[in-house]
Protein backbone atom coordinates (compact mmCIF):
# COMPACT_ATOMS: atom_id res chain seq x y z
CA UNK A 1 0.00 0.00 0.00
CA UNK A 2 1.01 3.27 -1.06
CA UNK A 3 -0.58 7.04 -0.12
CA UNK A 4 -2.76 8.70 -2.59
CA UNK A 5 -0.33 10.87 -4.58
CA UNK A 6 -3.10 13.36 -5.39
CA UNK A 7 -2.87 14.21 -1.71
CA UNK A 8 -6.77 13.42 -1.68
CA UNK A 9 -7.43 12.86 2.56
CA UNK A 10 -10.22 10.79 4.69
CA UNK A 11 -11.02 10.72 8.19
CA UNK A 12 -10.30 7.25 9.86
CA UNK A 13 -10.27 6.24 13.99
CA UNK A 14 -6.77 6.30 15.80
CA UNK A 15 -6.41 4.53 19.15
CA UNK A 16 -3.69 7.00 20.08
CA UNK A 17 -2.90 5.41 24.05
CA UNK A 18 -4.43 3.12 26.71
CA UNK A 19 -7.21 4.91 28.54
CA UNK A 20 -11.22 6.22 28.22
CA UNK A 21 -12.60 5.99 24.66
CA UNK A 22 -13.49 9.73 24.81
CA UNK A 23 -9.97 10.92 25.56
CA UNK A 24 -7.91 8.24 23.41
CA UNK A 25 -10.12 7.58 20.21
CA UNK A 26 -9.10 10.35 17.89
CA UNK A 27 -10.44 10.67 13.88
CA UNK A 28 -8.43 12.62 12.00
CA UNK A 29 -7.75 13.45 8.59
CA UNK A 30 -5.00 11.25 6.92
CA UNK A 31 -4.34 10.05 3.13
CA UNK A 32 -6.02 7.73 1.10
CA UNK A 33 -4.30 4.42 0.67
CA UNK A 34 -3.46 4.14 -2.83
CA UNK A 35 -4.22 0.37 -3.87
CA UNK A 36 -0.70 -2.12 -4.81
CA UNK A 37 -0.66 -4.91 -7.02
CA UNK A 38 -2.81 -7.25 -6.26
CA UNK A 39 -4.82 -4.61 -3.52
CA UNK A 40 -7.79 -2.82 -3.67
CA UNK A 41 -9.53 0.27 -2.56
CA UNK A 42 -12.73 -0.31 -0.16
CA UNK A 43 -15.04 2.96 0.25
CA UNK A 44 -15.78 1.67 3.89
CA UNK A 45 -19.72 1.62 4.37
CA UNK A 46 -19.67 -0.07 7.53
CA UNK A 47 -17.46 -1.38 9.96
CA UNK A 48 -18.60 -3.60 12.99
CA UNK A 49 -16.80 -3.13 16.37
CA UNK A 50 -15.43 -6.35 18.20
CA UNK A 51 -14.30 -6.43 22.24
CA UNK A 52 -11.05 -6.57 20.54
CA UNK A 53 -11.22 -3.26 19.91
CA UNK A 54 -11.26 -2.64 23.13
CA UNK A 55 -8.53 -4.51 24.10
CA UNK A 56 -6.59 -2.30 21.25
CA UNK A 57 -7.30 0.08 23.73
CA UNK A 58 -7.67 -0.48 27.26
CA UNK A 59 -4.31 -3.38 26.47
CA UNK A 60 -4.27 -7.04 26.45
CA UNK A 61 -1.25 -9.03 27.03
CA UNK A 62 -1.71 -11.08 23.43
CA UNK A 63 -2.24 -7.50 21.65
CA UNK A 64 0.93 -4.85 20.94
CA UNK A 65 0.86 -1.85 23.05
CA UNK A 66 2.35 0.36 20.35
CA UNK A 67 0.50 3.69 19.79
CA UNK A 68 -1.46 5.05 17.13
CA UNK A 69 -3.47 1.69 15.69
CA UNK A 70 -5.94 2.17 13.94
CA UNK A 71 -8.82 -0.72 14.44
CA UNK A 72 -11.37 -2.34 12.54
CA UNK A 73 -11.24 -5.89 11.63
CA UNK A 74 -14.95 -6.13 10.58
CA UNK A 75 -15.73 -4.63 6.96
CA UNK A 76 -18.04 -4.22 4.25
CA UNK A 77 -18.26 -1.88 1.21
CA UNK A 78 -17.65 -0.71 -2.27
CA UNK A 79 -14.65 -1.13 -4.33
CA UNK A 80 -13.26 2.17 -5.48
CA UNK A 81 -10.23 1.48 -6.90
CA UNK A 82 -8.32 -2.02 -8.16
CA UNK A 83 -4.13 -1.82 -8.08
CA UNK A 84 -2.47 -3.86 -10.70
CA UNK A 85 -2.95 -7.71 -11.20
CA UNK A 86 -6.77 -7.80 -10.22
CA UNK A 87 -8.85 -9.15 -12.30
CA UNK A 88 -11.74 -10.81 -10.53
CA UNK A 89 -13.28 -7.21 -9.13
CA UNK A 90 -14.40 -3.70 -10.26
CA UNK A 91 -14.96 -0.43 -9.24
CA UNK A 92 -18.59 -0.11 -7.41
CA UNK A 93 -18.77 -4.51 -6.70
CA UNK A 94 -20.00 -4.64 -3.15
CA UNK A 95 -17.73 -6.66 -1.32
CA UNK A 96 -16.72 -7.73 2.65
CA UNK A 97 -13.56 -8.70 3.84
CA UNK A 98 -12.19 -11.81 5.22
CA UNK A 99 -10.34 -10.72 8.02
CA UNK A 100 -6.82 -12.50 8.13
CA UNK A 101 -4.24 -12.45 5.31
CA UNK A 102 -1.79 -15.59 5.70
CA UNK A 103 1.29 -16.93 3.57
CA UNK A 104 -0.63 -19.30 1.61
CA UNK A 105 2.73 -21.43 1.12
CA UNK A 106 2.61 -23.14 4.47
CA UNK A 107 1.78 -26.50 5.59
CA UNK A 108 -1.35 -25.25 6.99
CA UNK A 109 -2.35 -22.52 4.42
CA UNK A 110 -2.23 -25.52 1.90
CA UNK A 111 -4.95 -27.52 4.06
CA UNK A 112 -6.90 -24.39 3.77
CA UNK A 113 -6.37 -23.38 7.31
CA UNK A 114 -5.64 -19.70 7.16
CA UNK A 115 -5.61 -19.38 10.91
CA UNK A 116 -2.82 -21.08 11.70
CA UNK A 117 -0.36 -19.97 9.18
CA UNK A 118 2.06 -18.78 11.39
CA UNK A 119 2.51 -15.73 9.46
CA UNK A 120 -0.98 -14.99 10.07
CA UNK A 121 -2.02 -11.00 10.18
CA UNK A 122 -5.36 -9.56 10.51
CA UNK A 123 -7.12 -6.07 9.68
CA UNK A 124 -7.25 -3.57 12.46
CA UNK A 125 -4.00 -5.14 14.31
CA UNK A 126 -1.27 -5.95 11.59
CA UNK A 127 -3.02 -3.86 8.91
CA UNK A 128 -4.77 -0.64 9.16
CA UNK A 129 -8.51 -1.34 9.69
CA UNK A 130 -11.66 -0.40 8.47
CA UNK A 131 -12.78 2.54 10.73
CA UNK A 132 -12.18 5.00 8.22
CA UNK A 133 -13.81 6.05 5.03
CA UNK A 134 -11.25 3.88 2.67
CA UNK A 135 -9.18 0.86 3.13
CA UNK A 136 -6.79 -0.88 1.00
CA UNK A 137 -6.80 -4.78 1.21
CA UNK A 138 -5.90 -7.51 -0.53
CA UNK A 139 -8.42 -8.22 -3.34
CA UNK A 140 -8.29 -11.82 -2.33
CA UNK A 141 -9.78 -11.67 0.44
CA UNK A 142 -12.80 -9.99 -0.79
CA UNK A 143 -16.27 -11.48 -0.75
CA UNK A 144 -19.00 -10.53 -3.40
CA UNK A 145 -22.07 -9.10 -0.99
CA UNK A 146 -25.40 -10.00 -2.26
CA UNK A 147 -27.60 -6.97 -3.54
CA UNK A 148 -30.50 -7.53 -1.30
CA UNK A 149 -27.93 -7.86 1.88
CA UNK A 150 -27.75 -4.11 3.85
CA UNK A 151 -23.93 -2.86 4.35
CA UNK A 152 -24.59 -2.62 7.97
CA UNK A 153 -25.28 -7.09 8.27
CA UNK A 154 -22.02 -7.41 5.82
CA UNK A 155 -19.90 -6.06 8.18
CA UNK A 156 -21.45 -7.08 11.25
CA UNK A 157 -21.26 -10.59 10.87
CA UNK A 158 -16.94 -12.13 9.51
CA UNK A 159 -15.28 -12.18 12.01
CA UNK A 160 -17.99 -12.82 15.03
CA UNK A 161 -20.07 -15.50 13.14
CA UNK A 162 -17.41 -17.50 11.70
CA UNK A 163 -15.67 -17.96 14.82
CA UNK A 164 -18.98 -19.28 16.03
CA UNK A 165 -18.98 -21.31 13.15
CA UNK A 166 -15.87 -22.81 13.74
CA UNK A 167 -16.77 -23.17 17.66
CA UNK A 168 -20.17 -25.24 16.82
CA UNK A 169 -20.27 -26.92 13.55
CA UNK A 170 -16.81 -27.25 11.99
CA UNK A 171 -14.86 -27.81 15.08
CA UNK A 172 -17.08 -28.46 17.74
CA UNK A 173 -19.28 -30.66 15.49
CA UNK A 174 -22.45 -30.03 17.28
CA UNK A 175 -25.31 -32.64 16.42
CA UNK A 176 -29.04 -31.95 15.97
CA UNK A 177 -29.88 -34.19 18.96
CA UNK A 178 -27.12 -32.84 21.23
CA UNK A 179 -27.07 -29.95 24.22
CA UNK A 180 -25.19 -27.16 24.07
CA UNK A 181 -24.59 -24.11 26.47
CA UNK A 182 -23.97 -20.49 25.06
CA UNK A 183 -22.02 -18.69 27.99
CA UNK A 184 -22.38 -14.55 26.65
CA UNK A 185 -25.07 -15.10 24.29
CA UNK A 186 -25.59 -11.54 24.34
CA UNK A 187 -22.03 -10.64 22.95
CA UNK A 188 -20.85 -10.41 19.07
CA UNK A 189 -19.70 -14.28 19.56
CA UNK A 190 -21.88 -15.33 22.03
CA UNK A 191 -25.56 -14.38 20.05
CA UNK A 192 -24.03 -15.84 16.79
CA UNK A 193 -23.09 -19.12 18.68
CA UNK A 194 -26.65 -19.06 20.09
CA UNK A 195 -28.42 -18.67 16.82
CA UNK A 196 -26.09 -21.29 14.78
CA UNK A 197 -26.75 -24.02 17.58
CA UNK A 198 -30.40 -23.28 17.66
CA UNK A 199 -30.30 -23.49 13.85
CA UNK A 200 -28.20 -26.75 13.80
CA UNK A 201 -31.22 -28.40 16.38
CA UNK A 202 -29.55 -28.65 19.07
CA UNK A 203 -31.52 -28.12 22.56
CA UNK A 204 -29.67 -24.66 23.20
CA UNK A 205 -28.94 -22.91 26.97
CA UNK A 206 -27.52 -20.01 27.27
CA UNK A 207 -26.28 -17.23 30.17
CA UNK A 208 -26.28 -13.76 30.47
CA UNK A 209 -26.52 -10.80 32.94
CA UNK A 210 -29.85 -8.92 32.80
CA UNK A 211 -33.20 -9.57 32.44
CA UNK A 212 -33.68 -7.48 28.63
CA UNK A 213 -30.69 -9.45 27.62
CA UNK A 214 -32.70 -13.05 28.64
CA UNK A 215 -35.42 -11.73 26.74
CA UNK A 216 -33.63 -11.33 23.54
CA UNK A 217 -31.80 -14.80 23.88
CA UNK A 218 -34.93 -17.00 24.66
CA UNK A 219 -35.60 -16.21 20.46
CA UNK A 220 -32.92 -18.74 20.52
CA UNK A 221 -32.39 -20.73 23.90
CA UNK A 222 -34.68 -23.28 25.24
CA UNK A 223 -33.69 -21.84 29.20
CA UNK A 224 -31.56 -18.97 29.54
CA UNK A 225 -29.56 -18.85 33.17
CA UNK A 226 -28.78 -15.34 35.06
CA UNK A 227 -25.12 -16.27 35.90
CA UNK A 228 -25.08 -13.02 38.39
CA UNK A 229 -27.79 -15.29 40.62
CA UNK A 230 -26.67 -18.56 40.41
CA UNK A 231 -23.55 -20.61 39.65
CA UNK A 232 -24.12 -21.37 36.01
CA UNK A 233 -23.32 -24.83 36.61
CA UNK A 234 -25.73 -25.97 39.20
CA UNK A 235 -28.60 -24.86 36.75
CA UNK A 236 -27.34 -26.77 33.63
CA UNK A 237 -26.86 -30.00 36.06
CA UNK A 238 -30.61 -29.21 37.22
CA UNK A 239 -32.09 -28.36 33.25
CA UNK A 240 -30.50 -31.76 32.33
CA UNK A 241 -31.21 -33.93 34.99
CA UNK A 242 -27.98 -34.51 36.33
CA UNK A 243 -26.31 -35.39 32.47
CA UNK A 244 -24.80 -31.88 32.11
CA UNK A 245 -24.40 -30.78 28.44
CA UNK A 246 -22.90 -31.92 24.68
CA UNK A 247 -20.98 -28.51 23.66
CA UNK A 248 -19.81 -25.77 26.23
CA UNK A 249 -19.00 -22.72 24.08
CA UNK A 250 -16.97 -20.58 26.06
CA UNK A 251 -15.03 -17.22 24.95
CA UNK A 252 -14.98 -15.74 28.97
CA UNK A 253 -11.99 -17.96 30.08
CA UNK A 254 -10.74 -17.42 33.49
CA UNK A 255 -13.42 -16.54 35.41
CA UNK A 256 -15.73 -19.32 33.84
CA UNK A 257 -13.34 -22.46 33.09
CA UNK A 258 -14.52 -24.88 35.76
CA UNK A 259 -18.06 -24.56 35.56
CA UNK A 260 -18.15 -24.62 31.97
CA UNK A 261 -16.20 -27.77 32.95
CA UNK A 262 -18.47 -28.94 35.01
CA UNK A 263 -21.41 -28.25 32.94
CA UNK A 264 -20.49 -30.84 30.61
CA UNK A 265 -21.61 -34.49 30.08
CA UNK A 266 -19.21 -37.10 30.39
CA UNK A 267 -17.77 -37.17 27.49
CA UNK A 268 -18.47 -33.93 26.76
CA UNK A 269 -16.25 -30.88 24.66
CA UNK A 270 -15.75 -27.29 25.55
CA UNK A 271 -14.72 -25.26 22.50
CA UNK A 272 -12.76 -22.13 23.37
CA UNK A 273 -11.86 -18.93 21.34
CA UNK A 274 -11.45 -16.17 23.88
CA UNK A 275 -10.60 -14.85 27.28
CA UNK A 276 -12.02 -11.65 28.24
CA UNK A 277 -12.19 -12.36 31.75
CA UNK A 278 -8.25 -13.56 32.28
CA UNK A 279 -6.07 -16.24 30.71
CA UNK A 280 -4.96 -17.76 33.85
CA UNK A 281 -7.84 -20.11 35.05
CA UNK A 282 -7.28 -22.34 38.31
CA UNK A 283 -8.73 -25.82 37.14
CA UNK A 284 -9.30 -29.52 38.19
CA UNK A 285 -7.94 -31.75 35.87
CA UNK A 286 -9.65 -34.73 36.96
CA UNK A 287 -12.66 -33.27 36.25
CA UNK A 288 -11.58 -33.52 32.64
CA UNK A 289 -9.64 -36.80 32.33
CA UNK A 290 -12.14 -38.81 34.92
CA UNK A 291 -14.72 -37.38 32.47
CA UNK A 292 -13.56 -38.26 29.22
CA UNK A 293 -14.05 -34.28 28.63
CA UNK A 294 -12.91 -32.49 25.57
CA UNK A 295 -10.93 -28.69 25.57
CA UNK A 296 -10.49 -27.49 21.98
CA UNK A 297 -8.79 -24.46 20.96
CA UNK A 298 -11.69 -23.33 18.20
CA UNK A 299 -10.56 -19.23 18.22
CA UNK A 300 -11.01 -18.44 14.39
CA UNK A 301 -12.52 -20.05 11.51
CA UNK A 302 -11.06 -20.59 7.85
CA UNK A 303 -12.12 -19.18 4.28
CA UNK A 304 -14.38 -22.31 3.93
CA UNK A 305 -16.36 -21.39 7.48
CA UNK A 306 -16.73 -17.49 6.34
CA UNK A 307 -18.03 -19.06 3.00
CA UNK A 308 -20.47 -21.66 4.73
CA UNK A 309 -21.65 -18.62 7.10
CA UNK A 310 -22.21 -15.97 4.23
CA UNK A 311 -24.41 -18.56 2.55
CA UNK A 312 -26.73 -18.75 5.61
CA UNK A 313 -26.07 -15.10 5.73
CA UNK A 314 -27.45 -14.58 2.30
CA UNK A 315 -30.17 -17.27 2.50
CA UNK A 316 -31.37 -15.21 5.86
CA UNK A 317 -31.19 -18.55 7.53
CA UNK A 318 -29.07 -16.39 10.43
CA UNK A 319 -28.30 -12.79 10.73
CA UNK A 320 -26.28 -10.68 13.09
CA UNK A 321 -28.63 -8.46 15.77
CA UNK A 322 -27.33 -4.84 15.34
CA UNK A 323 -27.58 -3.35 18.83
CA UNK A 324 -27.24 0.05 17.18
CA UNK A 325 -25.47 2.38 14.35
CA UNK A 326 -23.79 5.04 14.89
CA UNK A 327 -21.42 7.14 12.49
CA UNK A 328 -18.08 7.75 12.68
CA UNK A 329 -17.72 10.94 14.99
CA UNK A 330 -19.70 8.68 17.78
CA UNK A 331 -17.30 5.59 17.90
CA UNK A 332 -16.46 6.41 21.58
CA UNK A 333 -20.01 5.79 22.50
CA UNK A 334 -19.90 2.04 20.96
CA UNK A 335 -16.65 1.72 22.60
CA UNK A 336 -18.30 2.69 26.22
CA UNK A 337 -21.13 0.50 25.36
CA UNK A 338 -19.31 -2.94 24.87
CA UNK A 339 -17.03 -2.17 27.66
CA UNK A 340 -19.96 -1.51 30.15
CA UNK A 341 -21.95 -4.64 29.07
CA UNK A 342 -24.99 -2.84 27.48
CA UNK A 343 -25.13 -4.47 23.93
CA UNK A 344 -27.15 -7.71 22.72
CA UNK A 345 -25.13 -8.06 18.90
CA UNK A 346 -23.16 -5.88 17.08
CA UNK A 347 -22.10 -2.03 17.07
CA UNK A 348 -22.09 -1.13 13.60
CA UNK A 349 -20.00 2.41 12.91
CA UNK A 350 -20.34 4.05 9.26
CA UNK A 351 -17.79 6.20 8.25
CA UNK A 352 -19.59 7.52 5.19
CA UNK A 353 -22.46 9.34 6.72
């Protein structure tokens, strides 16, 4: 990626230090990329936020504490320019973005599992991301948005659903006549996983915090358990008679480890992609070896899940819930609002208003 040598600007998000969204999220006026062989120019339409955007900010010990970044890993809108050696888009296709760029040579890029290439980078981390009116990414890792398909749902559901994906169906390999507990359902992650379990057939539980949030998730869940009243894992043993559950999909971590543990069936899996509450969990092994319990690493899914998601997507089987939209100059106020807890979905932020 080059700068725009016509010395035509945009506005785009800077994270410029670690503190309150309203002192350290900064838009200012910048250049355009100018598109490189084998890159494109996105006119950003919409842009989803993620709790890793938060981390970005507030720091994480997995996430570089080096100042500005600008964020934005979820994306969807227009091309506006192609660099050299694309052939396969156009100026106006309407397009979103799968989020990590690997080597494609390595043993693991050649099984198809981007992921784990170990030269794996993603927007809004290793790349400048899509909180700002243009972007310039790699034209293969475009995906062609169908017309009837609203900017807003392109962008809100990469990166969130096909983790989910990957969590469930692809790694998890939740059955129709299976159990399966959704700990967050009301986060990015957390409602996907709900709605892709209750679409698989699964008998779906869930937890969450507050009593608007249970309402949304019983669209979805079969009982939905207010973890702030009672240990999460004394209810599932109750709802199941004792069995516990199939599938524990949990992105909390430390604070939650042994009672999603403990919430499974013998022989049981919990699937794993985050942890927002710590990394450090104190745990009983036995209760996973005397078990015959399952922990699988599940954080990200490949170009075939995002492919098998944006056909649900498209088909309207599943779509994201998008808490709220708000343009560019208000991206503080999405920041404060996954940080305090008080979205069910997706914050959507559109730089082009």
């Amino acid at each position: 990626m080059v700068l725009d040598p016509n010395g035509r600007t945009m506005r785009a998000v800077h994270i410029v230090g670690s503190g309150a969204p309203e002192d350290v999220l900064k838009i200012r006026d910048c250049p355009r990329p100018e598109p490189g062989p084998g890159e494109v120019r996105l006119e950003v339409r919409a842009c989803a936020l993620q709790h890793a955007d938060v981390f970005a900010r507030t720091g994480h010990p997995e996430i570089e504490d080096a100042f500005p970044k600008r964020p934005g890993t979820e994306m969807a809108g227009v091309v506006d320019e192609v660099g050299d050696d694309v052939g396969a888009w156009s100026p106006g296709d309407r397009v979103n973005v799968y989020h990590h760029v690997s080597c494609g040579e390595c043993e693991f890029c050649e099984r198809g599992e981007q992921t784990m290439c170990p030269h794996d980078r993603k927007f809004g981390s290793d790349f400048p991301g899509g909180l700002a009116e243009y972007v310039a990414v790699p034209a293969a890792n475009l995906e062609p948005v169908p017309d009837h398909v609203d900017m807003e749902t392109a962008a809100a559901w990469p990166s969130s659903f096909t983790t989910a994906w990957r969590m469930l169906v692809s790694g998890g390999g939740l059955e129709p006549s299976e159990t399966a507990l959704i700990l967050g359902a009301s986060g990015g992650v957390g409602h996907a996983a709900l709605q892709l379990a209750d679409r698989t057939g699964a008998e779906v539980y869930a937890t969450t915090s507050t009593d608007w949030k249970a309402e949304r998730a019983r669209e979805w869940a079969s009982a939905v358990i207010d973890y702030t009243e009672v240990p999460f894992d004394e209810r599932v043993v109750e709802l199941t008679d004792g069995r516990g559950v199939d599938l524990v999909a949990d992105h909390v971590g430390e604070a939650t480890w042994q009672q999603s543990i403990d919430s499974l069936a013998t022989g049981g899996r919990m699937v794993i992609c985050g942890a927002t509450s710590g990394a450090d969990p104190d745990i009983d092994i036995r209760s996973v070896y005397q078990r015959h319990r399952q922990i699988l690493g599940t954080p990200m899914g490949n170009r075939r899940d995002f492919r098998a998601v944006g056909r649900l997507i498209a088909r309207g089987e599943v779509a994201p819930v998008i808490d709220r939209v708000l343009p560019l100059d208000r991206v503080a106020e999405g920041h404060r609002a996954i940080e305090n807890r008080d979205v069910f979905g997706k914050v959507v932020v559109t730089p082009r208003t």
